[in-house]
PDB file of N, CA and C in Angstrom:
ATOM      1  N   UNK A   1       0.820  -1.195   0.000  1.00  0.00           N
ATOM      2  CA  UNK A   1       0.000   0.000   0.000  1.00  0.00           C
ATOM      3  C   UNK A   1       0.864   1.260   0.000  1.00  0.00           C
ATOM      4  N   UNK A   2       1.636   1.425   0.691  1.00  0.00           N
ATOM      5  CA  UNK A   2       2.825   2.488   0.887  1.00  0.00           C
ATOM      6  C   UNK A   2       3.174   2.535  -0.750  1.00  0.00           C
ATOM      7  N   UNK A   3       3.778   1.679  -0.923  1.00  0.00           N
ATOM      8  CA  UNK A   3       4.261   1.909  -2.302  1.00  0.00           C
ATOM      9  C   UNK A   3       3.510   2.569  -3.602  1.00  0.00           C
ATOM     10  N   UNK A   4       2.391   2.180  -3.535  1.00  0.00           N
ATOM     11  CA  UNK A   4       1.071   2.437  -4.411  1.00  0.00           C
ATOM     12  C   UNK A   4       1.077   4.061  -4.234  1.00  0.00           C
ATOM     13  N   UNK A   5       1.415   4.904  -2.717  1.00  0.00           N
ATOM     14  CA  UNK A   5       1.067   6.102  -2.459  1.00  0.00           C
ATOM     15  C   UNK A   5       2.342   6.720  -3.000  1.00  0.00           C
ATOM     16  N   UNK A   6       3.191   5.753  -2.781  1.00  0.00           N
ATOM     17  CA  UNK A   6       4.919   6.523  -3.149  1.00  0.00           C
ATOM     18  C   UNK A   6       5.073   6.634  -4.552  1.00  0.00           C
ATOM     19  N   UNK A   7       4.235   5.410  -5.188  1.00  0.00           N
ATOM     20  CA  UNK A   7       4.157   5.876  -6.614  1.00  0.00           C
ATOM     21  C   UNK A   7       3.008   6.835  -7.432  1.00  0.00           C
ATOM     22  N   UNK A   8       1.835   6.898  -6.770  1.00  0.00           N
ATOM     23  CA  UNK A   8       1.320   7.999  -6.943  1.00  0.00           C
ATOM     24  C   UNK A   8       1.607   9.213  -6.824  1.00  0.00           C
ATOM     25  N   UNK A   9       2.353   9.935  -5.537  1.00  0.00           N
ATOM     26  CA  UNK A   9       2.980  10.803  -5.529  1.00  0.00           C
ATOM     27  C   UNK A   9       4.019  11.110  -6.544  1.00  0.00           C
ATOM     28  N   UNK A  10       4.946   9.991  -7.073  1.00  0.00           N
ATOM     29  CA  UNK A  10       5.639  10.565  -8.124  1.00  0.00           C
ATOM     30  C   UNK A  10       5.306  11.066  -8.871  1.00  0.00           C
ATOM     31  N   UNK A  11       3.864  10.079  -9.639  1.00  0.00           N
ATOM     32  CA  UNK A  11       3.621  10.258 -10.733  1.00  0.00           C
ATOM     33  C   UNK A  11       2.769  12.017 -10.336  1.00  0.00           C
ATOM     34  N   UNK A  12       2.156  12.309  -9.977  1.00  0.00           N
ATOM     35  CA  UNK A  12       1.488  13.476  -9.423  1.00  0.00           C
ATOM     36  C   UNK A  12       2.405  14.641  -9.653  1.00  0.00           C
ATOM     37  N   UNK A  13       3.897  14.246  -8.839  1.00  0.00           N
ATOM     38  CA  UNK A  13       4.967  15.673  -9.085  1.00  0.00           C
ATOM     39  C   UNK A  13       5.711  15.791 -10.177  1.00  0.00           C
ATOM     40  N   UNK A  14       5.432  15.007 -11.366  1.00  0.00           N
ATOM     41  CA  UNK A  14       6.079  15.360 -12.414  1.00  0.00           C
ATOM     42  C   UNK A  14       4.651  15.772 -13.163  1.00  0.00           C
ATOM     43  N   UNK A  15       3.712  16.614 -12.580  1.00  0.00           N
ATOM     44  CA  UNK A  15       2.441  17.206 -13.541  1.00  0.00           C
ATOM     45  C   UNK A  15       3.326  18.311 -13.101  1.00  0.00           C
ATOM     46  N   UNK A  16       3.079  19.443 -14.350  1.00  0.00           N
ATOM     47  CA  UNK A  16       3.348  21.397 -14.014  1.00  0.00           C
ATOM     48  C   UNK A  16       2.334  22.106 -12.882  1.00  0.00           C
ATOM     49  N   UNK A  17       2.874  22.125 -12.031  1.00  0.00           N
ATOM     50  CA  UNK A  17       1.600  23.088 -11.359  1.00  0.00           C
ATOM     51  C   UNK A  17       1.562  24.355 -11.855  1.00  0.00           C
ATOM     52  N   UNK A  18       0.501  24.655 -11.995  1.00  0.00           N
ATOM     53  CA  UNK A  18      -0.027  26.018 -12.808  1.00  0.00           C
ATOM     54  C   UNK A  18      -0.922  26.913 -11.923  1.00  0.00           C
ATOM     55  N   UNK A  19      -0.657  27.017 -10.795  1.00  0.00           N
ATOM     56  CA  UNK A  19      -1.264  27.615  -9.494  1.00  0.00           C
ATOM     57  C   UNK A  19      -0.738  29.319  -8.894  1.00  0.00           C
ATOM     58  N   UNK A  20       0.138  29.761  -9.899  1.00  0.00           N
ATOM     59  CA  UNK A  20       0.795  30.928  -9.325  1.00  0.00           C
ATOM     60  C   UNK A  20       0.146  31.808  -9.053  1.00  0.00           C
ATOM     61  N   UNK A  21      -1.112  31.953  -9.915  1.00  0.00           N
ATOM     62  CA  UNK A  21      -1.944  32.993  -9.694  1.00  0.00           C
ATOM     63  C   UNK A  21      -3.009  32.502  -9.342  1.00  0.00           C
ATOM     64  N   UNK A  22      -3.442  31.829  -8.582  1.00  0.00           N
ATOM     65  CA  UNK A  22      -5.076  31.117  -8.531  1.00  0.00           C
ATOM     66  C   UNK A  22      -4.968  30.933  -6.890  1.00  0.00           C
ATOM     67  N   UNK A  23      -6.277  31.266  -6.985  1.00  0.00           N
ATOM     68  CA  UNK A  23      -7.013  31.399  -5.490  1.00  0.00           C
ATOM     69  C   UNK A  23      -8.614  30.523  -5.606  1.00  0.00           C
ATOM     70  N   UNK A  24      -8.852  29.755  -4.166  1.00  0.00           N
ATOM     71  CA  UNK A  24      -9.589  29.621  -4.321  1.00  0.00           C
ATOM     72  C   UNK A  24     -11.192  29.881  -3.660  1.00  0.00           C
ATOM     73  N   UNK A  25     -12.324  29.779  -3.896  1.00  0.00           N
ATOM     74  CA  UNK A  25     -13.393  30.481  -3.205  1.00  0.00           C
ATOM     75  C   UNK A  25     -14.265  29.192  -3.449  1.00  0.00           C
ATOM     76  N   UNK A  26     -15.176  29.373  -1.956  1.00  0.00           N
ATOM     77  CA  UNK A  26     -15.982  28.457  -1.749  1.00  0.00           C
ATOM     78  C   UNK A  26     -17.428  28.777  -2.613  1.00  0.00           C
ATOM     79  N   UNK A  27     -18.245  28.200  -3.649  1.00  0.00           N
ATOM     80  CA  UNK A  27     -19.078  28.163  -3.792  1.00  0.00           C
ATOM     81  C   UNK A  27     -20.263  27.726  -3.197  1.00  0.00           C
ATOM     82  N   UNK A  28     -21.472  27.726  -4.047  1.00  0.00           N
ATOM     83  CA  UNK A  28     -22.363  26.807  -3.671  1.00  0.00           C
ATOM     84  C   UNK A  28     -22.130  24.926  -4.519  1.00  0.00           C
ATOM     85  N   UNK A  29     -21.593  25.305  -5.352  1.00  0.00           N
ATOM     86  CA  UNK A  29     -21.319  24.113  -6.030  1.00  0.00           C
ATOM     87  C   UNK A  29     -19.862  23.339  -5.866  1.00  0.00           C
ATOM     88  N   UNK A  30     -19.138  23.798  -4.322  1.00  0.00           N
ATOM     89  CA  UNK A  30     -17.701  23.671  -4.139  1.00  0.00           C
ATOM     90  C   UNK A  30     -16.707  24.651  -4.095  1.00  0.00           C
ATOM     91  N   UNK A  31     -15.642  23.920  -4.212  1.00  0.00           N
ATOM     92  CA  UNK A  31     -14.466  25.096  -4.667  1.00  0.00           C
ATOM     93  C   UNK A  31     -14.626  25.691  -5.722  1.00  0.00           C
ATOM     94  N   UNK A  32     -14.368  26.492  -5.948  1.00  0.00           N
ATOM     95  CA  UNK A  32     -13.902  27.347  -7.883  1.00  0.00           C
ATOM     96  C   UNK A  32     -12.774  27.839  -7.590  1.00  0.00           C
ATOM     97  N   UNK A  33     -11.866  27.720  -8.420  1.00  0.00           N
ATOM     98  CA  UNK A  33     -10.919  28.402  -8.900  1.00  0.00           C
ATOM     99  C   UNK A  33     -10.849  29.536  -9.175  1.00  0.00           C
ATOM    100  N   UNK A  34      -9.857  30.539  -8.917  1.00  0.00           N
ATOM    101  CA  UNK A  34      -9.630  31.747  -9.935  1.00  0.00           C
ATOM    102  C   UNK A  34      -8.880  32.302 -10.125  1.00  0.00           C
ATOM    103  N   UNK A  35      -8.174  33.190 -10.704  1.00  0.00           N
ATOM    104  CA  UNK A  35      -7.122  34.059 -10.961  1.00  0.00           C
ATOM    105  C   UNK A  35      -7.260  35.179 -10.469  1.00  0.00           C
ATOM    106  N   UNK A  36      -5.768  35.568 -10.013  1.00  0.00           N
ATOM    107  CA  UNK A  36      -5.712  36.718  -8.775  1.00  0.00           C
ATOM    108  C   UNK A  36      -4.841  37.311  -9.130  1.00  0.00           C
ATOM    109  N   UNK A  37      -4.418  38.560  -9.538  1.00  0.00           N
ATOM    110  CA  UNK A  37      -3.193  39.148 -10.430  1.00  0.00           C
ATOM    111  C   UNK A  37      -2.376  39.471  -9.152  1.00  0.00           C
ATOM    112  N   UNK A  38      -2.923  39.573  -7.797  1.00  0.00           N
ATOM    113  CA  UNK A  38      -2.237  40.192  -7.269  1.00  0.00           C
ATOM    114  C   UNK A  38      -1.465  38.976  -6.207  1.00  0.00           C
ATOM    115  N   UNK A  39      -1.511  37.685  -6.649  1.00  0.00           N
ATOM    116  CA  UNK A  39      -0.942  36.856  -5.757  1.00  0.00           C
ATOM    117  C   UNK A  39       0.525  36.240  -7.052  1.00  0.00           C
ATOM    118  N   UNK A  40       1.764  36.214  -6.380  1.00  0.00           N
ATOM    119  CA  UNK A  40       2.365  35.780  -7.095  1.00  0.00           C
ATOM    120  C   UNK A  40       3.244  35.198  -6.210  1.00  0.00           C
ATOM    121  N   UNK A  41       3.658  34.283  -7.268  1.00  0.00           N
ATOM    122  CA  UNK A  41       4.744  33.194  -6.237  1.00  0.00           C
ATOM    123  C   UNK A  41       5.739  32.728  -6.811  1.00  0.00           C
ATOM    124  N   UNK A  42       6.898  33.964  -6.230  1.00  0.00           N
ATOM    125  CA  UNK A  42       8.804  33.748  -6.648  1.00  0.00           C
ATOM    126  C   UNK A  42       9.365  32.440  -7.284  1.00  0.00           C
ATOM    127  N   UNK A  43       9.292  31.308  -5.771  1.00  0.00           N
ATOM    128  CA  UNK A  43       9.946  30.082  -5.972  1.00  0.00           C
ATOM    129  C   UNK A  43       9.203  29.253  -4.883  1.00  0.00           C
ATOM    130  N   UNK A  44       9.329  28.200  -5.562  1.00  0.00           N
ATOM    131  CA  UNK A  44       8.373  26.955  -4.731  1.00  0.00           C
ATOM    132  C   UNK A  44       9.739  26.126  -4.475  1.00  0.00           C
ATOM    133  N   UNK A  45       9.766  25.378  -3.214  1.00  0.00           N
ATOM    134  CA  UNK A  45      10.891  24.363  -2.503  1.00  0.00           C
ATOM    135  C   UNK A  45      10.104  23.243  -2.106  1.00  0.00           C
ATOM    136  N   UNK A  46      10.239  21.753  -3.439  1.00  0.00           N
ATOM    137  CA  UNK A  46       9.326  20.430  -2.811  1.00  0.00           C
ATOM    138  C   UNK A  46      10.054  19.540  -2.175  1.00  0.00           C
ATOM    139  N   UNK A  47       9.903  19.163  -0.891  1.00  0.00           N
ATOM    140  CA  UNK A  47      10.273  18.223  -0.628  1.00  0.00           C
ATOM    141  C   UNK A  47       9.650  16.699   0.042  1.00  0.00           C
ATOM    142  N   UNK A  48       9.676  16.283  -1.002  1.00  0.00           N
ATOM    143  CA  UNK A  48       8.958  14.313  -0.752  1.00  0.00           C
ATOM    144  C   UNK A  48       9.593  13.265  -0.104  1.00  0.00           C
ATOM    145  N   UNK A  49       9.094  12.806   0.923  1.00  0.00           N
ATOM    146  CA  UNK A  49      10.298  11.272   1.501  1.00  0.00           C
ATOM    147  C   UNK A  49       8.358  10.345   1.602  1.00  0.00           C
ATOM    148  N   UNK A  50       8.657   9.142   2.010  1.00  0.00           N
ATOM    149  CA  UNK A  50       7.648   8.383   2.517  1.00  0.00           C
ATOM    150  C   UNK A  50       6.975   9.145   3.541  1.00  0.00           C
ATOM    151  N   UNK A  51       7.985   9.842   5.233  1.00  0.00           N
ATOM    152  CA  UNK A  51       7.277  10.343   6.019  1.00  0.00           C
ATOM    153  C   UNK A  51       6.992  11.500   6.061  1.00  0.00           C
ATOM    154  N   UNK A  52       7.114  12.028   5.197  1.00  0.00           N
ATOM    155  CA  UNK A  52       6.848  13.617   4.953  1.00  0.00           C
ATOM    156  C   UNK A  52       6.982  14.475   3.736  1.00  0.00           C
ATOM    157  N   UNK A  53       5.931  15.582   3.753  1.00  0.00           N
ATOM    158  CA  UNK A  53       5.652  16.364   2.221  1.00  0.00           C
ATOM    159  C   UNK A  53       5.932  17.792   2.839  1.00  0.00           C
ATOM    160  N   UNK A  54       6.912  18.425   2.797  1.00  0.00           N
ATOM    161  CA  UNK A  54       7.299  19.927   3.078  1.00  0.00           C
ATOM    162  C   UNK A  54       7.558  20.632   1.615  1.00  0.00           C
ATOM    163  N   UNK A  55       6.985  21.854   1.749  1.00  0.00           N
ATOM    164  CA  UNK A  55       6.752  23.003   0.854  1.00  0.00           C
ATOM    165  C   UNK A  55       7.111  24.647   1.320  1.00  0.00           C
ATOM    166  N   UNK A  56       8.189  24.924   1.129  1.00  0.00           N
ATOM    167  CA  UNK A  56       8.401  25.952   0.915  1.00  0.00           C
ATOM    168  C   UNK A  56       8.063  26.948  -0.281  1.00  0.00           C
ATOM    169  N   UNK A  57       7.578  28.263  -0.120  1.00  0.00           N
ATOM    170  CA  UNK A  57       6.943  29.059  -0.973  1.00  0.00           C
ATOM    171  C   UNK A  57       7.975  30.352  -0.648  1.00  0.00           C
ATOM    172  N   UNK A  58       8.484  30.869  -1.796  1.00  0.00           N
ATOM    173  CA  UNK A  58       8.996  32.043  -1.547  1.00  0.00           C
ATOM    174  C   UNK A  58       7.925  33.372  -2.328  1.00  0.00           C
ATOM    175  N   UNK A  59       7.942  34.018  -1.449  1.00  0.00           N
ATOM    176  CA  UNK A  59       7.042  35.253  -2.065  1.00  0.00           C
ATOM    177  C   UNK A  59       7.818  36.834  -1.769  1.00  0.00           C
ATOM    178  N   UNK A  60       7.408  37.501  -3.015  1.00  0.00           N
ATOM    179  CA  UNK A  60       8.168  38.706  -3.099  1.00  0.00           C
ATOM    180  C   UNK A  60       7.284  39.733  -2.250  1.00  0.00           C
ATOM    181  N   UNK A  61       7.888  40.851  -1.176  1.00  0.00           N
ATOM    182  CA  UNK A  61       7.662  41.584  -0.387  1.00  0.00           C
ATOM    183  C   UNK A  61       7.040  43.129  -1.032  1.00  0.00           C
TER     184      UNK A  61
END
């Protein structure tokens, strides 16, 4: 089972995330997506092991 998740996760972090500008808002029909000109995001830091998923986000001041 572990493995199944360890290989899902791979396969998952080699998709592009395309999230730099997107925010999201609760509907009545769920989440929606959207674009936010004013959110931007420098540099992303992934880090994957079995026991842990850490994410660093760098954002400009």
């Amino acid at each position: 089972m572990k493995l199944l998740h360890t290989v899902g996760l791979l396969l998952v972090s080699t998709l592009p995330a395309l999230s730099n500008d997107t925010s999201a808002v609760l509907t009545i029909g769920g989440l929606e997506f959207v674009t936010n000109a004013d959110i931007v995001m420098a540099s992303e830091e992934l880090f994957i092991t079995v026991d842990e998923i850490r994410v660093v986000y760098a954002v400009p001041q």
